[in-house]
Protein backbone atom coordinates (compact mmCIF):
# COMPACT_ATOMS: atom_id res chain seq x y z
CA UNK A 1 20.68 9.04 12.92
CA UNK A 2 19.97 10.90 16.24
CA UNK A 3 20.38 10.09 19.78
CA UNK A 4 22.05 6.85 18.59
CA UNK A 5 19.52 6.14 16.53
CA UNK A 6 18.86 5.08 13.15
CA UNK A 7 15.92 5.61 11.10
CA UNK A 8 15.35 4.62 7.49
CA UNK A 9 13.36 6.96 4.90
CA UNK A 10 10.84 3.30 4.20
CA UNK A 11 10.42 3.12 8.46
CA UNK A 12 9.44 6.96 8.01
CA UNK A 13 6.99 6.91 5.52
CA UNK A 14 5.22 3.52 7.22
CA UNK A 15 5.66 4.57 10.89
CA UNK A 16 4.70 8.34 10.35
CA UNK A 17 3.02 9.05 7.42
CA UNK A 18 0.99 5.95 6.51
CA UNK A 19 -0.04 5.05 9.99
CA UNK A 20 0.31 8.29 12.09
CA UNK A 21 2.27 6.81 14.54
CA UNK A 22 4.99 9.37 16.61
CA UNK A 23 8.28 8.93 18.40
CA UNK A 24 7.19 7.51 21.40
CA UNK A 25 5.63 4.71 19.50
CA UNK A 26 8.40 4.37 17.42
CA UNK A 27 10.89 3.85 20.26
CA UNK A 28 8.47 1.11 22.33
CA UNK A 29 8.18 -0.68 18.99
CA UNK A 30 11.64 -0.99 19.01
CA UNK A 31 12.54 -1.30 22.92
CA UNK A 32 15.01 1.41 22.71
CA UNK A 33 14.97 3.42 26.02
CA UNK A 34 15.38 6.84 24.73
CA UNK A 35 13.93 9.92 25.91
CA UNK A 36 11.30 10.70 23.30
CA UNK A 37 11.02 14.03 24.13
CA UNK A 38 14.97 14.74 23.51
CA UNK A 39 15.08 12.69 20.27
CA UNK A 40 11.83 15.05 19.16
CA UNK A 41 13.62 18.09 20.34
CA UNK A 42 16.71 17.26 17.86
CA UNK A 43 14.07 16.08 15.11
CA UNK A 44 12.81 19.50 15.62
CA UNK A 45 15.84 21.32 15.12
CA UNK A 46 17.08 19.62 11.69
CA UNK A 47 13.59 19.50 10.56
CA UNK A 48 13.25 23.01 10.60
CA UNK A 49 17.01 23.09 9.55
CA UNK A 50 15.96 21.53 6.43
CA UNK A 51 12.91 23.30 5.39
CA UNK A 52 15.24 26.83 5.26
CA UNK A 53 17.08 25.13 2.68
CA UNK A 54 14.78 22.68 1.35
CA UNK A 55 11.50 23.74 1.21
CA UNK A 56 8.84 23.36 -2.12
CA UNK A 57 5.18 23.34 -2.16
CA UNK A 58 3.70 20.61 -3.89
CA UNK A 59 2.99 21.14 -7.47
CA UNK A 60 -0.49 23.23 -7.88
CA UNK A 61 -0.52 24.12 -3.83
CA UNK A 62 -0.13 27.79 -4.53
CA UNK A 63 -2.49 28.06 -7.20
CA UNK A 64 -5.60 26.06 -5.60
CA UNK A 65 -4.63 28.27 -2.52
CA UNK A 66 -5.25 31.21 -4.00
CA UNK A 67 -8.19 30.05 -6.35
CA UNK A 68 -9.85 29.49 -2.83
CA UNK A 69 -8.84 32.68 -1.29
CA UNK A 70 -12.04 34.34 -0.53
CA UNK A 71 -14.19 31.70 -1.67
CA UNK A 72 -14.19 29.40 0.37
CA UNK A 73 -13.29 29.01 4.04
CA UNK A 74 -9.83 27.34 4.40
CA UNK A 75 -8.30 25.00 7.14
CA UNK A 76 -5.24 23.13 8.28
CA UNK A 77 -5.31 20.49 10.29
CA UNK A 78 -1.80 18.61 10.43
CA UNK A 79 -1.20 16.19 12.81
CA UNK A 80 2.72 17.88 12.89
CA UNK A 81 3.66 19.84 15.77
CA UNK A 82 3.06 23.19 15.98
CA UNK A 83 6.76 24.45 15.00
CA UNK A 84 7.04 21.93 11.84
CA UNK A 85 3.07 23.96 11.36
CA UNK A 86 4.74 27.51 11.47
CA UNK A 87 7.96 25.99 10.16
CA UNK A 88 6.11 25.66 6.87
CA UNK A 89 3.66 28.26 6.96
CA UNK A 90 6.34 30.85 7.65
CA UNK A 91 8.88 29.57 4.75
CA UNK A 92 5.77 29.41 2.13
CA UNK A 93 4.56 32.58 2.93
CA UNK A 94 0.70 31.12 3.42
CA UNK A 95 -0.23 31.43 6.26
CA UNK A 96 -2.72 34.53 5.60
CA UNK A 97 -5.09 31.52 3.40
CA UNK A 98 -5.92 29.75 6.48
CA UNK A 99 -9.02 30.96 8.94
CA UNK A 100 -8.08 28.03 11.23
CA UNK A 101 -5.29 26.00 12.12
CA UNK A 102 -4.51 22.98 14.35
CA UNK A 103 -1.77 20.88 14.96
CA UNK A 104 -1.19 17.69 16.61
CA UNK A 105 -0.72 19.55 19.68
CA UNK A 106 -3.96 21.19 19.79
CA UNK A 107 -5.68 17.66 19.94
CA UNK A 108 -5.37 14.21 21.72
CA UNK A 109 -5.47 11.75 19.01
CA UNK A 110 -4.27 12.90 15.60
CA UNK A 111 -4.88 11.10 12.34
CA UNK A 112 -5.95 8.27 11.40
CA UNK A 113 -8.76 9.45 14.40
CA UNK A 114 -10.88 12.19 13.43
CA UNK A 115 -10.50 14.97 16.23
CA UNK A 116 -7.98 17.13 14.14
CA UNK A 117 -10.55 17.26 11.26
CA UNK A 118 -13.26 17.90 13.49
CA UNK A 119 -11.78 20.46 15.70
CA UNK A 120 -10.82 22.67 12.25
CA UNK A 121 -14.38 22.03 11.52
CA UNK A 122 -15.53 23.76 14.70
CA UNK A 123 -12.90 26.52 14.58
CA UNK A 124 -14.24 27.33 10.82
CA UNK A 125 -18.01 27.43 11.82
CA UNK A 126 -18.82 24.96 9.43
CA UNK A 127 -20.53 21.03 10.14
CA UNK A 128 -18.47 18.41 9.32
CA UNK A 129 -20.83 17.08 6.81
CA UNK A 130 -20.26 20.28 4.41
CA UNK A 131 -16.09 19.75 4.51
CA UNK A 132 -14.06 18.56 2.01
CA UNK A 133 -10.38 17.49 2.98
CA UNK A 134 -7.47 17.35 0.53
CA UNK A 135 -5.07 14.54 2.11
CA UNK A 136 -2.13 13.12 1.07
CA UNK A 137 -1.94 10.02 2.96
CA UNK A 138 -3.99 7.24 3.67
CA UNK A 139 -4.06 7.97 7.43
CA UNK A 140 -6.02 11.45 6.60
CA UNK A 141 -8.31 9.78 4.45
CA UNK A 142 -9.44 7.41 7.53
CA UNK A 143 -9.81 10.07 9.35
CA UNK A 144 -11.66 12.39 7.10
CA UNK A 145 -13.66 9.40 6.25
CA UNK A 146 -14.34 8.97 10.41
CA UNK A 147 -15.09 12.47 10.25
CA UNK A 148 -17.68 12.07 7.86
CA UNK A 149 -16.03 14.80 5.76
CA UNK A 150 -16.02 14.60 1.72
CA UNK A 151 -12.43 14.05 0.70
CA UNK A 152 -9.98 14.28 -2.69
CA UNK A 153 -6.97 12.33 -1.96
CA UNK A 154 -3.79 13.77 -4.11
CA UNK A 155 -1.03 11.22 -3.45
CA UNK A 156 2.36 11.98 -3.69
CA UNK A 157 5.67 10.12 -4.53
CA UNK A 158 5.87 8.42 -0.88
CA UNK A 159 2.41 7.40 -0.51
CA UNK A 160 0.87 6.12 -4.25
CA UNK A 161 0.61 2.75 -2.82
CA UNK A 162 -1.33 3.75 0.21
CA UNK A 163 -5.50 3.16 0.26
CA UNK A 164 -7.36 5.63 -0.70
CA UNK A 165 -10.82 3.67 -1.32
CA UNK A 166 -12.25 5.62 1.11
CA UNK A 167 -11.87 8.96 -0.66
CA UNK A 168 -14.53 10.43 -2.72
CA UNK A 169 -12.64 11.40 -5.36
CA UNK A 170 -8.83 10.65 -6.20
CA UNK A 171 -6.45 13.13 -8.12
CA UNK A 172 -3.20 12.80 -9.95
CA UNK A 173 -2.68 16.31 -9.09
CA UNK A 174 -3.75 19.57 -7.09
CA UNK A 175 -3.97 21.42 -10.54
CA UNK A 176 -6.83 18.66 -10.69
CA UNK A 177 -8.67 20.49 -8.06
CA UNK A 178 -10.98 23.72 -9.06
CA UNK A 179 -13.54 25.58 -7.86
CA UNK A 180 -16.78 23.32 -10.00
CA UNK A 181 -15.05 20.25 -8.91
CA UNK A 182 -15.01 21.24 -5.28
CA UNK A 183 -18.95 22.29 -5.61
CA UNK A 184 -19.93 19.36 -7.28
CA UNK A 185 -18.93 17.22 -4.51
CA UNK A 186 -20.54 19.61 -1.77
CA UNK A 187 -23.09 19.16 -4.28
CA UNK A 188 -23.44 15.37 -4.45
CA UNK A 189 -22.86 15.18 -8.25
């Protein structure tokens, strides 16, 4: 709870991560008439409160990371803000593996809409049509999908029951992910 209000871990993972949807949008929906910029502010803080303590990559991020290092040009386009970005960067230590970043600042309409995926594309040099997007949620897939970007979904605990028909490929598992796989799909195999 924060601000006086309360906010259940199944509201979360509909609200934000399936749909996309912020805390402005969350507050209308509800006709509370708090200021969304204070409740994000104190978000904010015990978000980033939490990741110094609580903090894990998921299982095979680290690896496929550095399996890419040099081989491929690397993005990261999360529709977060820009401190929950650095929040995570910073307490993973990765930060050096990406050529571009953007956050859900650095655009107008963040996923599901494509404009986070495309901007990435632009700040890597690269046409959409020769990206491939690793997404967790269905909301990325739509908008890799709008994007007309390849895509491996890899869902996690809060979002197995999400739709991911629109992904190329699907994958239990980043350790899933290598190098031929990644080709074959640039590749149209």
């Amino acid at each position: 709870m924060t601000e006086g209000v309360a906010l259940s871990e199944a509201e979360y993972c509909e609200h934000w991560v399936r749909h996309g949807k912020g805390i402005a949008d969350w507050l209308a929906d509800r006709g509370l008439g708090h200021d969304p910029l204070a409740v994000r502010a104190v978000k904010s803080r015990r978000y980033l409160d939490l990741l110094a303590c609580e903090l894990r990559p998921m299982t095979g991020a680290l690896e496929l990371l550095e399996r890419l290092h040099g081989r491929k040009k690397i993005g990261l386009a999360s529709s977060s803000y820009r401190d929950a970005v650095d929040g995570v960067l910073s307490g993973l230590a990765i930060d050096r593996y990406f050529q571009a970043i953007v956050s859900g600042l650095d655009v107008v309409r963040v996923k599901p809409e494509p404009e986070i995926f495309l901007a990435t594309a632009q700040q890597l040099h690269s046409n959409p049509s020769e990206c491939l997007v690793l997404e967790d949620a269905e909301k990325g897939v739509i908008a890799a999908h709008r994007a007309g970007m390849y895509c491996i979904a890899v869902p996690n605990d809060y979002t197995r029951h999400h739709d991911f028909s629109k992904a190329t490929k699907v994958c239990a598992s980043l350790n899933e992910i290598s190098l031929s796989l990644i080709d074959a799909i640039a590749h149209h195999v």
